[in-house]
PDB file of N, CA and C in Angstrom:
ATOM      1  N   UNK A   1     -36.824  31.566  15.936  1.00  0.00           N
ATOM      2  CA  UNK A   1     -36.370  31.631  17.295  1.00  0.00           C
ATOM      3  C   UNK A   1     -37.605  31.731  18.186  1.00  0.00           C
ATOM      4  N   UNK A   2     -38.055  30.485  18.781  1.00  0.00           N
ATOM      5  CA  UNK A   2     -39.456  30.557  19.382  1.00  0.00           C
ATOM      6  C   UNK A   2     -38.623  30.720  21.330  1.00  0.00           C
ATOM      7  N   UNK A   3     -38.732  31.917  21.979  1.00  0.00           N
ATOM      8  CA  UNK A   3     -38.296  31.430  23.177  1.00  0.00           C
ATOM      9  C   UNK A   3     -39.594  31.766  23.883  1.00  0.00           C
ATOM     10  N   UNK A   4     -39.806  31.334  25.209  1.00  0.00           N
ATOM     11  CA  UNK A   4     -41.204  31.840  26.258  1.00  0.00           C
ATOM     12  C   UNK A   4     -40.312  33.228  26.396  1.00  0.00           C
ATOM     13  N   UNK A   5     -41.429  34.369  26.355  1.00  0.00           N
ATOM     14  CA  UNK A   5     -41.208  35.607  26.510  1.00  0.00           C
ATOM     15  C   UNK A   5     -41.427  36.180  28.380  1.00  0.00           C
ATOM     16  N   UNK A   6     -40.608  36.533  29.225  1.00  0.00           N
ATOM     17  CA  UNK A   6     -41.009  37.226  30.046  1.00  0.00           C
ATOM     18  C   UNK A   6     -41.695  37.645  30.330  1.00  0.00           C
ATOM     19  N   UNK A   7     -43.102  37.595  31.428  1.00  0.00           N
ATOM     20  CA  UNK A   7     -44.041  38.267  31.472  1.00  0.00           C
ATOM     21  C   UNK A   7     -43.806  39.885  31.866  1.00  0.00           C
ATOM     22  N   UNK A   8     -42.547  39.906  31.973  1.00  0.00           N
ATOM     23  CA  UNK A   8     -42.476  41.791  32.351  1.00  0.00           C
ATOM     24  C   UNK A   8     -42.015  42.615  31.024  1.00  0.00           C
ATOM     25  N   UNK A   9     -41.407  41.598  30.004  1.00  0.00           N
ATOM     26  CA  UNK A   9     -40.878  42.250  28.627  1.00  0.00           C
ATOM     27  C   UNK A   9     -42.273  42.219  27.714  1.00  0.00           C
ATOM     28  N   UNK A  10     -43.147  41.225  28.035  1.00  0.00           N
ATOM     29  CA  UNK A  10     -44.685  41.317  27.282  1.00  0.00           C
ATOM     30  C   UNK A  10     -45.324  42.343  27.714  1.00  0.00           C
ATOM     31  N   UNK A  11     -45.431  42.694  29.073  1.00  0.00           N
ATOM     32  CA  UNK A  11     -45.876  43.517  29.561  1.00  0.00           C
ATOM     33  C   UNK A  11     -45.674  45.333  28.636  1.00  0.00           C
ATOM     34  N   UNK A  12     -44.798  45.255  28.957  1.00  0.00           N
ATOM     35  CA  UNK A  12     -43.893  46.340  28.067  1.00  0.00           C
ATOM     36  C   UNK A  12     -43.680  46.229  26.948  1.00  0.00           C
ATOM     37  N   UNK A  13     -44.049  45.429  26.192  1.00  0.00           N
ATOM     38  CA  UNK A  13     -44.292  45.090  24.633  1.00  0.00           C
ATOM     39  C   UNK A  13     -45.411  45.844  24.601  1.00  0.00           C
ATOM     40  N   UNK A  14     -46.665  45.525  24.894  1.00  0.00           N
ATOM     41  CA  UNK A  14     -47.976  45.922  24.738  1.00  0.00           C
ATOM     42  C   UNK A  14     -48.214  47.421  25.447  1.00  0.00           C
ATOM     43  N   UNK A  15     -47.471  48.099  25.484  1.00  0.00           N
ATOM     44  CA  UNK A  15     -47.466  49.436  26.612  1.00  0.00           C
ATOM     45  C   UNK A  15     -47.681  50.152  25.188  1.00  0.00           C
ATOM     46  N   UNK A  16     -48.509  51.090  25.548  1.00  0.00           N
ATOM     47  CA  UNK A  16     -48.906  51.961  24.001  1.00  0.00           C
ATOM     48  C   UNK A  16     -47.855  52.947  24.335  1.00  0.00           C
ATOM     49  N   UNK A  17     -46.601  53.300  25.414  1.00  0.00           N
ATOM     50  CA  UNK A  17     -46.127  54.408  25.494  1.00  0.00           C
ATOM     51  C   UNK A  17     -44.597  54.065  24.915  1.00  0.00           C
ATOM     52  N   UNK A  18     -44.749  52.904  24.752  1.00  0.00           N
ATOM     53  CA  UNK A  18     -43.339  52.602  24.224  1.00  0.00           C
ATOM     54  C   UNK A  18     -43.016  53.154  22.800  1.00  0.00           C
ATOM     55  N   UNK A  19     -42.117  53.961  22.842  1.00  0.00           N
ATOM     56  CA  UNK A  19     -42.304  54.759  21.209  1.00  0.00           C
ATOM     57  C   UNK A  19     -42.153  53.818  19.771  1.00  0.00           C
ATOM     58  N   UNK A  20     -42.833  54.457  18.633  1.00  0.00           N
ATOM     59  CA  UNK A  20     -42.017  53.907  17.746  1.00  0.00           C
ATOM     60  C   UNK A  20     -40.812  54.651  17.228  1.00  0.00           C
ATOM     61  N   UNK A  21     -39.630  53.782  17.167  1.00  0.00           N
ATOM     62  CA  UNK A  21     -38.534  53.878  16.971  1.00  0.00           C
ATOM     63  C   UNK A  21     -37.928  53.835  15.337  1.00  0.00           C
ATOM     64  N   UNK A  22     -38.700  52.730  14.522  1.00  0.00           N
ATOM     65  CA  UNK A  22     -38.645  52.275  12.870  1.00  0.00           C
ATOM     66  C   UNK A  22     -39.544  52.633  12.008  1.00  0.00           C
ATOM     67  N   UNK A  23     -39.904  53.012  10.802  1.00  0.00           N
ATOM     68  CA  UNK A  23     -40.696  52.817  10.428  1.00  0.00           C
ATOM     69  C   UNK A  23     -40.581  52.323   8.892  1.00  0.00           C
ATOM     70  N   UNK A  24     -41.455  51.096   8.578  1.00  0.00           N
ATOM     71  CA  UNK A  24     -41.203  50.904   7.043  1.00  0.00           C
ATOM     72  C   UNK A  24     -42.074  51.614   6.471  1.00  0.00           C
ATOM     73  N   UNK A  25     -41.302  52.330   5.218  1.00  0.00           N
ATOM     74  CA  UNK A  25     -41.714  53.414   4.507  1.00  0.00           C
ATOM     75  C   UNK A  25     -42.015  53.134   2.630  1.00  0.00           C
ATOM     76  N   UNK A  26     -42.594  53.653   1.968  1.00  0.00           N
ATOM     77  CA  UNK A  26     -42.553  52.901   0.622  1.00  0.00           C
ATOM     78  C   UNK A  26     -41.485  52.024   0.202  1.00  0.00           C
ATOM     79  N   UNK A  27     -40.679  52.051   0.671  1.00  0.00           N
ATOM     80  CA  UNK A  27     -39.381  51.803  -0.113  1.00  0.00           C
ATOM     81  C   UNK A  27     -38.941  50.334   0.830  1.00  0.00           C
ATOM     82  N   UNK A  28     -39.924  49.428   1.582  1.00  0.00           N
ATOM     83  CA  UNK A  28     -40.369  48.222   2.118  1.00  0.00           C
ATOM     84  C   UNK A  28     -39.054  47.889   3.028  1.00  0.00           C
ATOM     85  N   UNK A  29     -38.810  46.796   2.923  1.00  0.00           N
ATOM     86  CA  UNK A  29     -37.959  46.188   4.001  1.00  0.00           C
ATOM     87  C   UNK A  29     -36.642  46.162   3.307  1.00  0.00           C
ATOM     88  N   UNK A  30     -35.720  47.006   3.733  1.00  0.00           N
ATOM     89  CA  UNK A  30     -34.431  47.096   3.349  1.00  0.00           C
ATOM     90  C   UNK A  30     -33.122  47.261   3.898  1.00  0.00           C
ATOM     91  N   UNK A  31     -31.907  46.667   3.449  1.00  0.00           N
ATOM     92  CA  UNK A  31     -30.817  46.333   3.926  1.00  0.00           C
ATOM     93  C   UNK A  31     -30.622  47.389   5.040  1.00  0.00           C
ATOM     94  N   UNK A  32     -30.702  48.663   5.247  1.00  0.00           N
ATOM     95  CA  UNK A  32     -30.286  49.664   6.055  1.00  0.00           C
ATOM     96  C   UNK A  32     -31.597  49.439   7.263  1.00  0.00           C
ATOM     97  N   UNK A  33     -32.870  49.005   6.989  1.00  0.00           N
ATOM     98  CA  UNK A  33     -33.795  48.520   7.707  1.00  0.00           C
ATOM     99  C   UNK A  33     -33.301  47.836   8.422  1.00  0.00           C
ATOM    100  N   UNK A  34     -32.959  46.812   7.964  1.00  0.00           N
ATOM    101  CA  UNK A  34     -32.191  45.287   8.724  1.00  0.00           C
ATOM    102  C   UNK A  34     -31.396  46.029   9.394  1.00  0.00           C
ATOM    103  N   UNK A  35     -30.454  46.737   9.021  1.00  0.00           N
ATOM    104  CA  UNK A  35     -29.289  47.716   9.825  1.00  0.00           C
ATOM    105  C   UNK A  35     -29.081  47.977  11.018  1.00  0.00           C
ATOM    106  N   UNK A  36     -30.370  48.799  10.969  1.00  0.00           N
ATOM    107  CA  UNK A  36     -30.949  49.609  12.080  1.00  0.00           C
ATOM    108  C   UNK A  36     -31.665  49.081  13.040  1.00  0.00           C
ATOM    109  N   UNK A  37     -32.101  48.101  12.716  1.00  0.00           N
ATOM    110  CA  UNK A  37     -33.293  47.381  13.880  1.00  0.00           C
ATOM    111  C   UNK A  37     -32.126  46.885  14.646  1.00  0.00           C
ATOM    112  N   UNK A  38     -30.868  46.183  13.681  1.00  0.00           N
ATOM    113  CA  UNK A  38     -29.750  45.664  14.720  1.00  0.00           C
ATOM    114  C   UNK A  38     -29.033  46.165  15.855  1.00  0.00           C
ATOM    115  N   UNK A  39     -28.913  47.496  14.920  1.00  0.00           N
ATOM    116  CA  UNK A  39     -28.360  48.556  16.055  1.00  0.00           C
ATOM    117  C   UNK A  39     -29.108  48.957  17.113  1.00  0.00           C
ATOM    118  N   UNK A  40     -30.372  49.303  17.295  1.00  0.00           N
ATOM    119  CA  UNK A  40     -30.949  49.400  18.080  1.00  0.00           C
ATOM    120  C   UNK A  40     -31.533  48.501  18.864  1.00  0.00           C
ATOM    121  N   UNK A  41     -31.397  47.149  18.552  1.00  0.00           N
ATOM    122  CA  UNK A  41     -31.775  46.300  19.507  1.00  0.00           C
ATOM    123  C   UNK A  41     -30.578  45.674  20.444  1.00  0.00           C
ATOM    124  N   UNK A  42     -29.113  46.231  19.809  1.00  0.00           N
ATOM    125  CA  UNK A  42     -27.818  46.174  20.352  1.00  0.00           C
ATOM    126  C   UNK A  42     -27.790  47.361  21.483  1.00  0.00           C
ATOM    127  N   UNK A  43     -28.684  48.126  21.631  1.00  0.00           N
ATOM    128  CA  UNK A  43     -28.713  49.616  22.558  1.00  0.00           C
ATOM    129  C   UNK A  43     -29.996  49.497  23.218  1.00  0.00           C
ATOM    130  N   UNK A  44     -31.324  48.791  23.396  1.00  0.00           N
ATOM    131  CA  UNK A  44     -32.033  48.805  24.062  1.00  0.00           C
ATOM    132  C   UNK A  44     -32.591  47.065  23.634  1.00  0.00           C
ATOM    133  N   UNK A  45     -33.123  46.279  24.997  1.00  0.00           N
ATOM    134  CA  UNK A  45     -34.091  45.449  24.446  1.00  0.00           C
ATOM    135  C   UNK A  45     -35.549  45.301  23.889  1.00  0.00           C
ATOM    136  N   UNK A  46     -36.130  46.247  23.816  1.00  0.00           N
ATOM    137  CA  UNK A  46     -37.359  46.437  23.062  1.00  0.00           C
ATOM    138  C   UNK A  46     -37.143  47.869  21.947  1.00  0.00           C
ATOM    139  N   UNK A  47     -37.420  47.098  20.794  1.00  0.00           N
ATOM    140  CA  UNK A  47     -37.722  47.972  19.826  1.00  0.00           C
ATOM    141  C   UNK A  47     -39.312  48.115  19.020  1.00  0.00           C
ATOM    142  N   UNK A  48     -40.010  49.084  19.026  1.00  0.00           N
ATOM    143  CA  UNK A  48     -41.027  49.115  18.310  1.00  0.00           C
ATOM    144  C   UNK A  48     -40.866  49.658  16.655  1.00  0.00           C
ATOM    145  N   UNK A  49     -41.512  48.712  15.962  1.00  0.00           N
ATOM    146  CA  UNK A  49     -41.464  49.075  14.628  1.00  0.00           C
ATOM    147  C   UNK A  49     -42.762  49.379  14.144  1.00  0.00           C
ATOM    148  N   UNK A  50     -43.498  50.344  12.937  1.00  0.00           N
ATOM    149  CA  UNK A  50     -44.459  50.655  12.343  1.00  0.00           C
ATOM    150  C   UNK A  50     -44.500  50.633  10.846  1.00  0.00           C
ATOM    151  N   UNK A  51     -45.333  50.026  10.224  1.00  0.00           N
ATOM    152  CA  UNK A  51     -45.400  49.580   8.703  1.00  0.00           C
ATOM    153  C   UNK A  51     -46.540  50.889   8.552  1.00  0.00           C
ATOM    154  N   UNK A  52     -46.320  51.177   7.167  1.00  0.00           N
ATOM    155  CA  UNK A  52     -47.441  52.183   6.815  1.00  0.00           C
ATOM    156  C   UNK A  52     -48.434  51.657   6.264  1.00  0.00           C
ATOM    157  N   UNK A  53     -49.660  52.575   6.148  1.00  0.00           N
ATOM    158  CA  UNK A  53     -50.918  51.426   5.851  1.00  0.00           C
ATOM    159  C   UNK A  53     -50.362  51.228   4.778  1.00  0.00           C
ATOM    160  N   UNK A  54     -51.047  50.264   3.902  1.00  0.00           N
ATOM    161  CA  UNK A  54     -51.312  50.026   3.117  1.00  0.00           C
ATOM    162  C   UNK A  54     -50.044  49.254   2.064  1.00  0.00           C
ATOM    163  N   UNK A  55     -49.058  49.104   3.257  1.00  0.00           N
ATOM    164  CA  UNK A  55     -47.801  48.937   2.861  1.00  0.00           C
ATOM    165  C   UNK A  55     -48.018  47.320   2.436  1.00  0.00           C
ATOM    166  N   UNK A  56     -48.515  46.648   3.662  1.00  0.00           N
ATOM    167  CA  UNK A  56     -48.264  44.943   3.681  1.00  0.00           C
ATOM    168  C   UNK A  56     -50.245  45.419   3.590  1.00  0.00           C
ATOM    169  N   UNK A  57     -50.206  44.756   2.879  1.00  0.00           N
ATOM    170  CA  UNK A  57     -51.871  44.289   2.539  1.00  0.00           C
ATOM    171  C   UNK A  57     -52.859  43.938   3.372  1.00  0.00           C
ATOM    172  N   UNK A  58     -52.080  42.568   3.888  1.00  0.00           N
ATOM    173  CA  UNK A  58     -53.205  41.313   5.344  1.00  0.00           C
ATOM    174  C   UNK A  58     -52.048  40.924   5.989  1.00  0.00           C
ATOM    175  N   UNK A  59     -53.110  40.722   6.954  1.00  0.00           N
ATOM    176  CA  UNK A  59     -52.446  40.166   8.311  1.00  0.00           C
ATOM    177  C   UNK A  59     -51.560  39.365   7.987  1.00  0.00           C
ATOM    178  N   UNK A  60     -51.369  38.011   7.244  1.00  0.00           N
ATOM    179  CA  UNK A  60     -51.017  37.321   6.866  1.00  0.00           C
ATOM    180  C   UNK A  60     -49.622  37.653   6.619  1.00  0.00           C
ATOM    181  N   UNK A  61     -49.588  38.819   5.786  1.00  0.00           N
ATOM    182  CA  UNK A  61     -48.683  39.289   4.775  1.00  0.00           C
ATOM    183  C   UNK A  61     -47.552  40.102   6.129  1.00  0.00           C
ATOM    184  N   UNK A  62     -48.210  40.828   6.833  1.00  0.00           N
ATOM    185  CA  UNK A  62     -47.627  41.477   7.572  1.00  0.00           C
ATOM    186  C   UNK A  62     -47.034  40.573   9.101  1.00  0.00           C
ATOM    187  N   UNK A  63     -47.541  39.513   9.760  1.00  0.00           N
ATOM    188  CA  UNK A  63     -47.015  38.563  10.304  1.00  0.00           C
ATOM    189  C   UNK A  63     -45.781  38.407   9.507  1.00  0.00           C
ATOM    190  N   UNK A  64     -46.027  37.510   8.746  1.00  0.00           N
ATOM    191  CA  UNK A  64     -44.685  37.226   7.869  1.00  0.00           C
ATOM    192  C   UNK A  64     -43.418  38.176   7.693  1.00  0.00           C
ATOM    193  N   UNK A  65     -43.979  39.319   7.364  1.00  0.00           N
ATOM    194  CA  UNK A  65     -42.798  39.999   6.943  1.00  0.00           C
ATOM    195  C   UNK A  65     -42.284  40.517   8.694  1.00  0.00           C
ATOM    196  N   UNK A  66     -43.284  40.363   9.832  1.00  0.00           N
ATOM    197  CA  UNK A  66     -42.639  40.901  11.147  1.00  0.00           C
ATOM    198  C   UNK A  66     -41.657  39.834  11.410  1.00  0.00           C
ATOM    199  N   UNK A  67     -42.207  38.053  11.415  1.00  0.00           N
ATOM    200  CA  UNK A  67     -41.076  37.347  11.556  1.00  0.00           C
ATOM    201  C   UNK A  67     -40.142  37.032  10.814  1.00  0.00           C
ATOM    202  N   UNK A  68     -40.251  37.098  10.105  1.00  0.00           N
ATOM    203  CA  UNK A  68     -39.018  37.438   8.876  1.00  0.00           C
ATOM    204  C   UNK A  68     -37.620  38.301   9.609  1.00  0.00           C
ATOM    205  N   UNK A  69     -38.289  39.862   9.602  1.00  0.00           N
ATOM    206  CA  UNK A  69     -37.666  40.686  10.225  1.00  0.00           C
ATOM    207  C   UNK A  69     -36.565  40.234  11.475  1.00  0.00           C
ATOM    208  N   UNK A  70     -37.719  39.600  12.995  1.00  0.00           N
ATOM    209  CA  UNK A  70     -37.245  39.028  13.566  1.00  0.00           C
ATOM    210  C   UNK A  70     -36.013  37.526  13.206  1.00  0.00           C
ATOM    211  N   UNK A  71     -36.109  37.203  12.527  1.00  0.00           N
ATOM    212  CA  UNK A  71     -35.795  36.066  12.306  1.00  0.00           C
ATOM    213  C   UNK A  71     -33.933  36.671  11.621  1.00  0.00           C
ATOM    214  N   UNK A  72     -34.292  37.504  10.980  1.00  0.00           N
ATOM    215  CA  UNK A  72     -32.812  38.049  10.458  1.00  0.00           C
ATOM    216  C   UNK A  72     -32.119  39.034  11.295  1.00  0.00           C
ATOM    217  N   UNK A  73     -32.804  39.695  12.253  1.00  0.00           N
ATOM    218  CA  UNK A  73     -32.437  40.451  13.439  1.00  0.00           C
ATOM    219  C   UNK A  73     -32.015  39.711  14.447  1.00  0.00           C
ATOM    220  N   UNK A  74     -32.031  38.477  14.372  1.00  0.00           N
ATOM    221  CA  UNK A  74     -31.887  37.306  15.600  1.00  0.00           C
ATOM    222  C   UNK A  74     -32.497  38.032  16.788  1.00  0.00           C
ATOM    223  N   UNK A  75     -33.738  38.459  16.698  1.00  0.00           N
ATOM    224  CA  UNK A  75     -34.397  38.744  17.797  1.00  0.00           C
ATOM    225  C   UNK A  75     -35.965  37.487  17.979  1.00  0.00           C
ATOM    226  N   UNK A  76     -36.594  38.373  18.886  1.00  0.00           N
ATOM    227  CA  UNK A  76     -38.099  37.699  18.409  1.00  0.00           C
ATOM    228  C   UNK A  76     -38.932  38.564  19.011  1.00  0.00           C
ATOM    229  N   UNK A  77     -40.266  38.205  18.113  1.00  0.00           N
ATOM    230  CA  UNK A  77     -41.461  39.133  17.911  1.00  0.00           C
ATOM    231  C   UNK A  77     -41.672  39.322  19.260  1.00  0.00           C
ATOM    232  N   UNK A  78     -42.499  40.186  19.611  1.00  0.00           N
ATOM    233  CA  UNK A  78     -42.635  39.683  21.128  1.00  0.00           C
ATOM    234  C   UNK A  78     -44.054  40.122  21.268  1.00  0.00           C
ATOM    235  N   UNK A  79     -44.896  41.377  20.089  1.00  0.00           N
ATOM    236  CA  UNK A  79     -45.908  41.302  19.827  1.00  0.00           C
ATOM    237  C   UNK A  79     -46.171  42.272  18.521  1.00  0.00           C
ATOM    238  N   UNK A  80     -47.341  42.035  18.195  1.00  0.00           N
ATOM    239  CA  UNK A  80     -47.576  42.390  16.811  1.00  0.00           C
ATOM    240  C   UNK A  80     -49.059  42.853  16.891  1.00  0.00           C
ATOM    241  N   UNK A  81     -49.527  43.797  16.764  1.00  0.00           N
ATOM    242  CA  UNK A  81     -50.977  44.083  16.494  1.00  0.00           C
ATOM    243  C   UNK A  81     -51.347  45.329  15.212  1.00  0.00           C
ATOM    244  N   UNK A  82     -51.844  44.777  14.413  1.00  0.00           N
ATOM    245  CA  UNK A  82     -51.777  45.774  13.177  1.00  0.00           C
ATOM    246  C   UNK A  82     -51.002  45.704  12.855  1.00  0.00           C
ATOM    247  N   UNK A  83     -50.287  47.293  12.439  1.00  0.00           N
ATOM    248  CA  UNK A  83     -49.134  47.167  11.283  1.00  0.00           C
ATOM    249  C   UNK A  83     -47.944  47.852  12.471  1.00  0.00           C
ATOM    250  N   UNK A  84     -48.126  47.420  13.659  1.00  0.00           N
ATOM    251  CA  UNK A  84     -47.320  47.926  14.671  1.00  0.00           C
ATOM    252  C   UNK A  84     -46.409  46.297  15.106  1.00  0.00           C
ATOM    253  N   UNK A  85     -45.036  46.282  15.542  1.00  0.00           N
ATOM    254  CA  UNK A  85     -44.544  45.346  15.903  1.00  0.00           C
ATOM    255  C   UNK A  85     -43.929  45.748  17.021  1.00  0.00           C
ATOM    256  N   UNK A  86     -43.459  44.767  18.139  1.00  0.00           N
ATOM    257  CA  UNK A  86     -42.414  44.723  18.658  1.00  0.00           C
ATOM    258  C   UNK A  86     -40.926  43.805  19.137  1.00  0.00           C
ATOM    259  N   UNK A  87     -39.951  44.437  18.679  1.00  0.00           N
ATOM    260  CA  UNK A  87     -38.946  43.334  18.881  1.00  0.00           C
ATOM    261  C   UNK A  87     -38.060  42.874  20.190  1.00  0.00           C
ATOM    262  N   UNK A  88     -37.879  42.129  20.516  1.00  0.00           N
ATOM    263  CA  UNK A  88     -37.144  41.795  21.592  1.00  0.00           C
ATOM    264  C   UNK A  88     -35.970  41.257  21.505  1.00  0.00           C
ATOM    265  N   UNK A  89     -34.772  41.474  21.721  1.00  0.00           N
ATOM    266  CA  UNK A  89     -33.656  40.986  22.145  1.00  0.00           C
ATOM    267  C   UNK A  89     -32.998  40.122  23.129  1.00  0.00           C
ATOM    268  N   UNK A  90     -33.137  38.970  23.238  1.00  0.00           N
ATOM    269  CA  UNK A  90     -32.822  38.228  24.616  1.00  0.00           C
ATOM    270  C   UNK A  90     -31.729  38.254  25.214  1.00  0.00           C
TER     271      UNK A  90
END
């Protein structure tokens, strides 16, 4: 789901005060994961998510698994830096 993002929802993507709300925990990306990101992106349009180190390896690895995420959340990324994401709901 590639849409042009709002420059006021990017804005607020990248806001370091926006909390994190998710976090993937050893136990990686899972059905109640998927769950929850739904629900909460059904109750607010920005959700921030946090991977633990060492969880996703490389960048590479961790892109992927953010659009992934997005992609089954029917949301989209809206930014990603490190092992920090954020999702958007249109």
């Amino acid at each position: 789901m590639s849409r042009q993002i709002p420059k006021g929802i990017a804005k607020q993507a990248k806001d370091a005060s926006l909390p994190v709300t998710i976090r993937i925990g050893k136990g990686g990306v899972t059905e109640q994961l998927l769950v929850e990101l739904a629900e909460q992106l059904a109750k607010r349009n920005l959700v921030k998510l946090k991977a633990n180190r060492g969880l996703l390896s490389n960048s590479t690895e961790r892109l992927d698994c953010f659009e992934r995420l997005a992609k089954e959340s029917d949301s989209i990324l809206a930014h990603s830096i490190g092992n920090v994401a954020v999702f958007w709901k249109p």
